[in-house]
PDB file of N, CA and C in Angstrom:
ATOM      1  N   UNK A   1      10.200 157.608 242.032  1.00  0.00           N
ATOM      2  CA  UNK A   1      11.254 156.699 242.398  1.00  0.00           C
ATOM      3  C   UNK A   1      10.932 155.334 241.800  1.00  0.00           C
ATOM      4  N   UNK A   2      12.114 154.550 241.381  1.00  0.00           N
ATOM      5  CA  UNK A   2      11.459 153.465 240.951  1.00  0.00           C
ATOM      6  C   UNK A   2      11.361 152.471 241.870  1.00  0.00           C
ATOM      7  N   UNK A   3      10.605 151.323 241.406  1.00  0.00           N
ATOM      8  CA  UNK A   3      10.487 150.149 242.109  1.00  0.00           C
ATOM      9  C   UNK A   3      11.615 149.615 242.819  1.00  0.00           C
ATOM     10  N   UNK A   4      12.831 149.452 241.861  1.00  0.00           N
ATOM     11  CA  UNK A   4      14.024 148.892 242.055  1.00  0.00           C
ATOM     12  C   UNK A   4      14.809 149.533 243.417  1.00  0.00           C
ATOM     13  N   UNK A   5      14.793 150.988 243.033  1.00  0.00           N
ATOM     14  CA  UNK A   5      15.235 152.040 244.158  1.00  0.00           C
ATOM     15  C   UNK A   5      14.408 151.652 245.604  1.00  0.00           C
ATOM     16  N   UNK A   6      12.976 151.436 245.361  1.00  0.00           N
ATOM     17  CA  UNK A   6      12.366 151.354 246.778  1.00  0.00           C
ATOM     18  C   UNK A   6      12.547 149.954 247.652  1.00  0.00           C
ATOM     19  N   UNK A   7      13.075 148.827 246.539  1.00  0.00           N
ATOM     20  CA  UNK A   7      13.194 148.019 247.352  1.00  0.00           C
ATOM     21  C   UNK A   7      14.486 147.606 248.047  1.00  0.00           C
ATOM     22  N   UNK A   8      15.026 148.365 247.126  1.00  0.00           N
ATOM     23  CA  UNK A   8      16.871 148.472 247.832  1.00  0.00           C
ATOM     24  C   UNK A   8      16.498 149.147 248.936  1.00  0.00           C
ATOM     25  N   UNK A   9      16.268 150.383 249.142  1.00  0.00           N
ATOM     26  CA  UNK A   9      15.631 150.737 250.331  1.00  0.00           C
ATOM     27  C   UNK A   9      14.909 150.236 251.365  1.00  0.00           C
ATOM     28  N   UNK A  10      14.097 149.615 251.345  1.00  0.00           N
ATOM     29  CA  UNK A  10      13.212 148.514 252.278  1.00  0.00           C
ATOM     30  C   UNK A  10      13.672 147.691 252.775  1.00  0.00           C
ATOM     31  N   UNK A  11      15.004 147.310 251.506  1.00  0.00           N
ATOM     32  CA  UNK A  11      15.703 145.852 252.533  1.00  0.00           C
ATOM     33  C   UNK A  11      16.861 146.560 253.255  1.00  0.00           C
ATOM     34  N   UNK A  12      17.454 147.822 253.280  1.00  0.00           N
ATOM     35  CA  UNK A  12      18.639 148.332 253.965  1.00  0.00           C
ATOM     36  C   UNK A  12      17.773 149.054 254.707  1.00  0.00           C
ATOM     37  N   UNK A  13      16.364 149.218 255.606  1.00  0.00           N
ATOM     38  CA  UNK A  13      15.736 149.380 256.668  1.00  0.00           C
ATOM     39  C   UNK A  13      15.764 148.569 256.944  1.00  0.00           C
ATOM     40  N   UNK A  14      15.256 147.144 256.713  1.00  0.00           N
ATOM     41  CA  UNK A  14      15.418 145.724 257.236  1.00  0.00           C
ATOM     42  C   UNK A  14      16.472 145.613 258.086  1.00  0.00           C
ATOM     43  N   UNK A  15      17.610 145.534 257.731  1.00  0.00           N
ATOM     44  CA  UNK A  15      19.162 145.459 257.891  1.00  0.00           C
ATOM     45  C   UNK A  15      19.266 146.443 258.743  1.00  0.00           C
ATOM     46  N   UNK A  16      18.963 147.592 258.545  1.00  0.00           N
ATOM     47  CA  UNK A  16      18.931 148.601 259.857  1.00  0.00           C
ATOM     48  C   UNK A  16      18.152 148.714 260.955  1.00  0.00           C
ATOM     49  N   UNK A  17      16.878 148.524 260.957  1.00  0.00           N
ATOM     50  CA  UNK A  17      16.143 148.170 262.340  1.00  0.00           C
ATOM     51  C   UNK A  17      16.707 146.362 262.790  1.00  0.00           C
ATOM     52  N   UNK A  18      17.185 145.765 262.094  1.00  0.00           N
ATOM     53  CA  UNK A  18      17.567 144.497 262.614  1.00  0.00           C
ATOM     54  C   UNK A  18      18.888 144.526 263.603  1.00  0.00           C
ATOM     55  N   UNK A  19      19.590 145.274 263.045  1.00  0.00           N
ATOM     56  CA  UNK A  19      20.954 145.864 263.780  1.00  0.00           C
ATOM     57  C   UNK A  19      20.892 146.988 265.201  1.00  0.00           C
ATOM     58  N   UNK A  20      20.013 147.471 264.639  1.00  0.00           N
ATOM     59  CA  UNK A  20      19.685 148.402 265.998  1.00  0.00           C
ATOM     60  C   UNK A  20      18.486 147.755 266.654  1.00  0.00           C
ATOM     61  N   UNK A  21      18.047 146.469 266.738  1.00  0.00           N
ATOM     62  CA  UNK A  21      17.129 146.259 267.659  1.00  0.00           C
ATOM     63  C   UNK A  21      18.012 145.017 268.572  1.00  0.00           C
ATOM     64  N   UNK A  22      19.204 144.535 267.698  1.00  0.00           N
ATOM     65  CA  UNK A  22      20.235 143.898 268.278  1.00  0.00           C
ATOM     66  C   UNK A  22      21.077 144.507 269.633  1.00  0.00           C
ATOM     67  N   UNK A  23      21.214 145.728 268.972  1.00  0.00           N
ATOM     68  CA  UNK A  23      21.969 146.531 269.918  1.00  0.00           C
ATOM     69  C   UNK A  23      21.485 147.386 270.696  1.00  0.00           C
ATOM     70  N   UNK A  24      20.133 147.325 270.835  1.00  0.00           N
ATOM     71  CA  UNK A  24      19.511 148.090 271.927  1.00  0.00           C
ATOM     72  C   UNK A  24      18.925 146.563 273.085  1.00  0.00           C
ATOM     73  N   UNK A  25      19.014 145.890 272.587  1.00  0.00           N
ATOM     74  CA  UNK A  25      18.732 144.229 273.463  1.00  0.00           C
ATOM     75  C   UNK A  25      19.945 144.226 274.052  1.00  0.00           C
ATOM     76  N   UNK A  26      21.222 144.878 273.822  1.00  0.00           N
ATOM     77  CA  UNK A  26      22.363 144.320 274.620  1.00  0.00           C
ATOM     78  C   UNK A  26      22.627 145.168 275.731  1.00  0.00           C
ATOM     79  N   UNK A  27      21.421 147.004 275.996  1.00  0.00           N
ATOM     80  CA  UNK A  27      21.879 147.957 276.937  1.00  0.00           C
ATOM     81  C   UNK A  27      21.043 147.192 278.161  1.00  0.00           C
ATOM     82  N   UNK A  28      21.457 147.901 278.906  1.00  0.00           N
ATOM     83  CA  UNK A  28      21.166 147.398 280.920  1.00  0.00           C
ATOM     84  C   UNK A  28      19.826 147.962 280.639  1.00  0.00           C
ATOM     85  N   UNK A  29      19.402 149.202 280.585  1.00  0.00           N
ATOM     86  CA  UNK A  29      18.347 150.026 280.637  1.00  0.00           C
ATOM     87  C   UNK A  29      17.234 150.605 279.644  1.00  0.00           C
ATOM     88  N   UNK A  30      16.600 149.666 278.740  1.00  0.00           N
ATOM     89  CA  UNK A  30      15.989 150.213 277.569  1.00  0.00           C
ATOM     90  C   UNK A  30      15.812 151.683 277.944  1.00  0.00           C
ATOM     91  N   UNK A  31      15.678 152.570 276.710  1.00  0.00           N
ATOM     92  CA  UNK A  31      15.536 153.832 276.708  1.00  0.00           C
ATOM     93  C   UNK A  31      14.025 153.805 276.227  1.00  0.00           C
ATOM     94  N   UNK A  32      12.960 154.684 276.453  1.00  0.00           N
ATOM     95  CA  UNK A  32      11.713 154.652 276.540  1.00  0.00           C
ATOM     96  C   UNK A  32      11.739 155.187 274.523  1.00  0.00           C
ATOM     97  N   UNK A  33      10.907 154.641 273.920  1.00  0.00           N
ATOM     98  CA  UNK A  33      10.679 154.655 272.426  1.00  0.00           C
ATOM     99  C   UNK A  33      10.443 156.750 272.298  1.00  0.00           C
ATOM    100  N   UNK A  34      11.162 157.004 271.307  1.00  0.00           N
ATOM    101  CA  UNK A  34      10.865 158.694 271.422  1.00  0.00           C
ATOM    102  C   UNK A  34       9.838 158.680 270.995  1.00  0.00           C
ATOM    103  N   UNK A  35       9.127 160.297 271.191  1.00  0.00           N
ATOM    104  CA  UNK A  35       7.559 160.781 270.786  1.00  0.00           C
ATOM    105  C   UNK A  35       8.013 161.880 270.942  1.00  0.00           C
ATOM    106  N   UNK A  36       7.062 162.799 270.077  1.00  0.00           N
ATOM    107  CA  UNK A  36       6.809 164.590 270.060  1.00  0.00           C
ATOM    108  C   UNK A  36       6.159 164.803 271.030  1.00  0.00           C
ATOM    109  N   UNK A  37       6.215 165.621 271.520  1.00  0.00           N
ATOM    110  CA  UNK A  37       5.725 166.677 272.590  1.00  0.00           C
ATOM    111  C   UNK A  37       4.416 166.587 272.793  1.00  0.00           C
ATOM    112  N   UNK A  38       3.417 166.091 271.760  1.00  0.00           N
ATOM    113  CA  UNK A  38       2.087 165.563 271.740  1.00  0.00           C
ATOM    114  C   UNK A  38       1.687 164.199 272.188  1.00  0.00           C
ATOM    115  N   UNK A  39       2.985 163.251 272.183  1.00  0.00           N
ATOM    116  CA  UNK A  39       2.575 162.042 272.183  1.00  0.00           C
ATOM    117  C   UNK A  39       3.078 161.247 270.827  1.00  0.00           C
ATOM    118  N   UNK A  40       3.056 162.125 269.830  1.00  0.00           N
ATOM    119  CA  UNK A  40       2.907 160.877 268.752  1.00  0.00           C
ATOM    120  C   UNK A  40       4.630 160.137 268.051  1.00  0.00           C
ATOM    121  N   UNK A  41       4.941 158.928 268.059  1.00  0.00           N
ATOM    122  CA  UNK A  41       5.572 158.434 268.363  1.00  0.00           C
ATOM    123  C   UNK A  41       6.817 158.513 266.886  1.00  0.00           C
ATOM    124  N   UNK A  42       7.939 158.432 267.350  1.00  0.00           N
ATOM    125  CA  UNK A  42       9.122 158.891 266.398  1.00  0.00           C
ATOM    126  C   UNK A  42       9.651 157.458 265.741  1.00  0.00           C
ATOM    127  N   UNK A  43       9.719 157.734 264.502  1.00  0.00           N
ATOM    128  CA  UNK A  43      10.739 155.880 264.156  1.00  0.00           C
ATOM    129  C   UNK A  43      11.880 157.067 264.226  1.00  0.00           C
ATOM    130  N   UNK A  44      12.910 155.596 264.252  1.00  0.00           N
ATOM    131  CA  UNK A  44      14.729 155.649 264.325  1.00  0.00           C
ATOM    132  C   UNK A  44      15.186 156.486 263.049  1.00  0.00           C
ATOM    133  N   UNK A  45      14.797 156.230 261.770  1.00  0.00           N
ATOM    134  CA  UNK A  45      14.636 156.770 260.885  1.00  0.00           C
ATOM    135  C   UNK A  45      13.746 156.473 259.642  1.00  0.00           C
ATOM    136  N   UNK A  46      13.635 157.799 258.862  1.00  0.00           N
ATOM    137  CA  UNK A  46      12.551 158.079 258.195  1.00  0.00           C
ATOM    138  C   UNK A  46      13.327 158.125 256.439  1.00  0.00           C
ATOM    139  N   UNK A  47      12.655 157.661 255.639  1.00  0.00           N
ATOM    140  CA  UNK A  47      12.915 157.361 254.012  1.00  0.00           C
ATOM    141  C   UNK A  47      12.504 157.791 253.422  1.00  0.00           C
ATOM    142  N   UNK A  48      12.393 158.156 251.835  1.00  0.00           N
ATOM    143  CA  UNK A  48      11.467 158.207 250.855  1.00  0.00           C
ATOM    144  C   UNK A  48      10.169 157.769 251.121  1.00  0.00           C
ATOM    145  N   UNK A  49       9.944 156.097 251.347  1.00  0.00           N
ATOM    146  CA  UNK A  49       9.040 155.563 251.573  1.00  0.00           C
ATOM    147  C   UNK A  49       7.723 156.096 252.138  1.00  0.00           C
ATOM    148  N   UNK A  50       8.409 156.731 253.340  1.00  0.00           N
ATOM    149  CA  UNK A  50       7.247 157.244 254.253  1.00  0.00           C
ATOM    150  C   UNK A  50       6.692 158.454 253.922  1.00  0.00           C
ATOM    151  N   UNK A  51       6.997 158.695 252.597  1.00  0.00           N
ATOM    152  CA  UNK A  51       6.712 160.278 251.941  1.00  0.00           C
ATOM    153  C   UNK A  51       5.747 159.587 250.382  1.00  0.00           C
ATOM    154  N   UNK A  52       5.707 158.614 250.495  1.00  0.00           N
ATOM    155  CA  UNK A  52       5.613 157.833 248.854  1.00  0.00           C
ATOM    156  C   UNK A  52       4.182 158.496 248.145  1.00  0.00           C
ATOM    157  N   UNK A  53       3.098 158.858 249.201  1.00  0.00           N
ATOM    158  CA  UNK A  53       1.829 159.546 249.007  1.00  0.00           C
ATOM    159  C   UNK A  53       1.688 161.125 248.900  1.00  0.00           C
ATOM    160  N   UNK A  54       3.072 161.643 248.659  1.00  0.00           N
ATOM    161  CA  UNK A  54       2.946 163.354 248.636  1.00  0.00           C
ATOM    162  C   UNK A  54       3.392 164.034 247.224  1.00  0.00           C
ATOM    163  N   UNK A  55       2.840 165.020 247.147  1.00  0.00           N
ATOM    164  CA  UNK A  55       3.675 165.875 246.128  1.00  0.00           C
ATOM    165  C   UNK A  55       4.341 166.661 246.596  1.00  0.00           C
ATOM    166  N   UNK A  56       5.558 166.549 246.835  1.00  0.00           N
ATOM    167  CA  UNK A  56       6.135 167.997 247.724  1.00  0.00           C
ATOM    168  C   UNK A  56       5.792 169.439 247.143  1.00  0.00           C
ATOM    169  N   UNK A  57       5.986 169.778 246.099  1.00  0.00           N
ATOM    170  CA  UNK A  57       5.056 171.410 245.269  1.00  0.00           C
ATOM    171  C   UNK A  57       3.703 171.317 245.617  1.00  0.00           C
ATOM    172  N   UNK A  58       2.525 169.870 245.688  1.00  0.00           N
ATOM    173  CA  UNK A  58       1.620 170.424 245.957  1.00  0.00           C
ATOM    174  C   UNK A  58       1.180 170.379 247.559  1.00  0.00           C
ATOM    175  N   UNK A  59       1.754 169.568 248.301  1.00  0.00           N
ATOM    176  CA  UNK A  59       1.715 169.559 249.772  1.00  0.00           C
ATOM    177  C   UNK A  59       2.814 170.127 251.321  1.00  0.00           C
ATOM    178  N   UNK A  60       3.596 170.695 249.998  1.00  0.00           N
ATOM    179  CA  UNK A  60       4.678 171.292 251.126  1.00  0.00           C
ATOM    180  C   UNK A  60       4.698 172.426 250.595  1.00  0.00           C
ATOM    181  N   UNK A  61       5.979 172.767 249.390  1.00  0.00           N
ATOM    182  CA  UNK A  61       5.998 173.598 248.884  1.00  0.00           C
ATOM    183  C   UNK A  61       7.701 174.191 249.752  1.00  0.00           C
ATOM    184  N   UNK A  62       7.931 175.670 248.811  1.00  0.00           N
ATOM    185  CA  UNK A  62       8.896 176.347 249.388  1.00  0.00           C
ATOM    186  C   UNK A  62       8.385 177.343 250.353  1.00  0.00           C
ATOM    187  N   UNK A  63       9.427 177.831 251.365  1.00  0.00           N
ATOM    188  CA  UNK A  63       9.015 178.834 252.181  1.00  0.00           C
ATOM    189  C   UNK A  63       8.872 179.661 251.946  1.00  0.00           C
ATOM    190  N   UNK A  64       7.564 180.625 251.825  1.00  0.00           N
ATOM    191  CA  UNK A  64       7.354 181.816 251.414  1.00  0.00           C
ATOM    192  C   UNK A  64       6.345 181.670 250.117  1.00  0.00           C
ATOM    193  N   UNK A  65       5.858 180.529 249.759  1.00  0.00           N
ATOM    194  CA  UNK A  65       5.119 180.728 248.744  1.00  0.00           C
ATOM    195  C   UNK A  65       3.893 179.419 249.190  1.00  0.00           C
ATOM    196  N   UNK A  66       2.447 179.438 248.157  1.00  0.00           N
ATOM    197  CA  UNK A  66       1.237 178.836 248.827  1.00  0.00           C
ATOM    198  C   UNK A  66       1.900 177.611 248.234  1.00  0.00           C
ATOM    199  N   UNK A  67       1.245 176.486 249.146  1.00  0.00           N
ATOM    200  CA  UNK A  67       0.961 176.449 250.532  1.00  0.00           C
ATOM    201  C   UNK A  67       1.245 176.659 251.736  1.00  0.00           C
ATOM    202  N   UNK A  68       0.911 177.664 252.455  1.00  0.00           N
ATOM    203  CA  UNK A  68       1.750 178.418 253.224  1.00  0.00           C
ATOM    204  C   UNK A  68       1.517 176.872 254.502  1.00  0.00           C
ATOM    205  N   UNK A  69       2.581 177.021 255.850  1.00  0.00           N
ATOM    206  CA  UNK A  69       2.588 175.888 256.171  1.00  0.00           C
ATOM    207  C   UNK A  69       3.088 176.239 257.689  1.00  0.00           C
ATOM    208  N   UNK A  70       2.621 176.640 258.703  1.00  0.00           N
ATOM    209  CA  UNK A  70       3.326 176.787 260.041  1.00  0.00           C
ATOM    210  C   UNK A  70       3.313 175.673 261.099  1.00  0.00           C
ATOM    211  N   UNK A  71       4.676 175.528 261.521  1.00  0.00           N
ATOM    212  CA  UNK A  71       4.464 174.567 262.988  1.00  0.00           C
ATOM    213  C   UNK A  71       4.098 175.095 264.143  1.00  0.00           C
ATOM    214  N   UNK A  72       3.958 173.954 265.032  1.00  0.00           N
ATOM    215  CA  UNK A  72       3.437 174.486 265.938  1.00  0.00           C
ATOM    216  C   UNK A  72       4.275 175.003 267.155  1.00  0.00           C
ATOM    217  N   UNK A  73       3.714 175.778 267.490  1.00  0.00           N
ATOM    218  CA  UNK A  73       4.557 176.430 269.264  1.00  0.00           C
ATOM    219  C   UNK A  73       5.406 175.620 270.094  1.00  0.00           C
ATOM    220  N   UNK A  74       6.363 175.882 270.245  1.00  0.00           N
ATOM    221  CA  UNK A  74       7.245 174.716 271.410  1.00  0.00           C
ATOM    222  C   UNK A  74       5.690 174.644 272.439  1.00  0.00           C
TER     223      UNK A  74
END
């Protein structure tokens, strides 16, 4: 991805956690921040960005071929 692409991106997260931290300041009842079933804690949403350190062929891959890759149990 290029530079240009990531920072258009970075600033329309800006703009988006700025807007939704507006509008979660205006409910009666904050809602408790989400987390997985383990604990570990969820952002609002997720980008390129937060993937910027992977190879998807060499760290994900397709289903059914190595690296094989299972989640875990409800």
């Amino acid at each position: 991805m290029a530079d240009s692409d990531k920072e258009v991106i970075r600033e329309a997260v800006q703009e988006y956690e700025d807007k939704l931290t507006d509008a979660l300041a205006r409910q009666k009842e904050p809602k408790p921040a989400p987390e997985t079933s383990y604990g570990m804690p969820l952002k609002a949403v997720y980008t390129p960005e937060d993937t910027s350190g992977q190879d998807y062929l060499r760290d994900l891959g397709f289903p059914g071929f190595i690296p094989f890759h299972q989640g875990y149990p409800p």
